[in-house]
Protein backbone atom coordinates (compact mmCIF):
# COMPACT_ATOMS: atom_id res chain seq x y z
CA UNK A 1 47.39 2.10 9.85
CA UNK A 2 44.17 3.78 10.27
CA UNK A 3 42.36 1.70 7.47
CA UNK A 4 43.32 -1.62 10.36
CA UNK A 5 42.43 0.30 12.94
CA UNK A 6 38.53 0.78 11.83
CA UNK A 7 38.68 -2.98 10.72
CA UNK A 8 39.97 -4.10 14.23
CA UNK A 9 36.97 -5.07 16.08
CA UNK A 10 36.46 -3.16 19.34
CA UNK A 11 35.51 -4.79 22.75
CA UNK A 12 33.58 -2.13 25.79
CA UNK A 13 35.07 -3.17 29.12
CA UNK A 14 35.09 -1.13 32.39
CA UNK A 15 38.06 0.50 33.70
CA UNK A 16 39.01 1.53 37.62
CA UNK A 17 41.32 4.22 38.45
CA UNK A 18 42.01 6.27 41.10
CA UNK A 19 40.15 9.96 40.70
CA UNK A 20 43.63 12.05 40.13
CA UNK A 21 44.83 9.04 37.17
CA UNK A 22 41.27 9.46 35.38
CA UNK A 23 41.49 13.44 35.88
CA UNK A 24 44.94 13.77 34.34
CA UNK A 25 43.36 11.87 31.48
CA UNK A 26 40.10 13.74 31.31
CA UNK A 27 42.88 17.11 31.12
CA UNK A 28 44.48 15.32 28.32
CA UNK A 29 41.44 14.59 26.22
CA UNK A 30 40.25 18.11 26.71
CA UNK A 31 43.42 19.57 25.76
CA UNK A 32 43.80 17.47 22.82
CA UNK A 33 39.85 18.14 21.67
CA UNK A 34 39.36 13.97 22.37
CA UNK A 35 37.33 11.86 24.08
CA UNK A 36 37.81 9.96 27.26
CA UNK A 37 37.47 6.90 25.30
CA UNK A 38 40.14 7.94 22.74
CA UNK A 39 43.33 8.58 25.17
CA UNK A 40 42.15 5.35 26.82
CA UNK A 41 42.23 3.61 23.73
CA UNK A 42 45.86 4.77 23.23
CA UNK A 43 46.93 4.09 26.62
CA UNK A 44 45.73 0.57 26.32
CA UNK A 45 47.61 -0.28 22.93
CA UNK A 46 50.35 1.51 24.25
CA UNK A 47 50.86 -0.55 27.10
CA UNK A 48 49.34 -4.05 25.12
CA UNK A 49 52.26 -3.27 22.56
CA UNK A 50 55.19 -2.80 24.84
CA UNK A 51 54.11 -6.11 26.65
CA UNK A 52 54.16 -7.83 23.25
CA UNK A 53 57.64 -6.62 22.93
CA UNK A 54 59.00 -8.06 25.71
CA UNK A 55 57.01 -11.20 25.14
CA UNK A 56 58.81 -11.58 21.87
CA UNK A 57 61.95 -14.52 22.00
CA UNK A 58 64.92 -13.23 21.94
CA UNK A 59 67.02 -15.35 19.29
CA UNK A 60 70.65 -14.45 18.77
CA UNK A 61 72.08 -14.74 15.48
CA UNK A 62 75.85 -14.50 16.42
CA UNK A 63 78.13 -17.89 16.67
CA UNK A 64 80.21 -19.00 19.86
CA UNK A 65 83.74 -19.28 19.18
CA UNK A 66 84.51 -21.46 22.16
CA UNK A 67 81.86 -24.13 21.08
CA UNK A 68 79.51 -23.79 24.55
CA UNK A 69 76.06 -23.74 23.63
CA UNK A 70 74.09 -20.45 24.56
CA UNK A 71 71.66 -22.96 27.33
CA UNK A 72 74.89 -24.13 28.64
CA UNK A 73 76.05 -20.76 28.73
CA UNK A 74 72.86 -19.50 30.15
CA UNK A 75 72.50 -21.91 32.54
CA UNK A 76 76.25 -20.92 34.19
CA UNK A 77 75.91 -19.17 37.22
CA UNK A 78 76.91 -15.40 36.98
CA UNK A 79 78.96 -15.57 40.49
CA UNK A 80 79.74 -17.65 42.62
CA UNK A 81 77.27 -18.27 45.94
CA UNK A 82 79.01 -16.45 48.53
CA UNK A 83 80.66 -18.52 51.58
């Protein structure tokens, strides 16, 4: 992991945060003997890989056994519209 990591190419941006978000982080790095840069680093991936989790399809691999497709299925209303 760390050997794609230093081959990843690395792109400087600038961030804005509110002055109690970026001192919780500054606390962090210190505590951890980091920089700044590093537990920003991890926040970003962090969040970039959770969105490319939910971004991924969701494919079931289980049959119906009353023939409806799983778009018909999906497209059924959950309840009905109220009177």
């Amino acid at each position: 992991m760390l050997a794609s990591r230093i081959l990843m190419q690395m792109r400087r941006t600038t961030v804005t945060a509110t002055e109690d978000s970026l001192q919780t982080l500054e606390a962090e790095a210190r505590r951890r003997d980091v920089s700044l840069s590093t537990v920003l680093r991890e926040a970003v991936e962090e969040k970039a890989s959770a969105l490319r989790q939910r971004q991924r399809p969701r494919v079931g691999v289980a049959r119906s056994t009353d023939g409806l497709s799983a778009a018909l299925v999906a497209s059924e209303p959950v309840a009905n519209e109220p009177s």
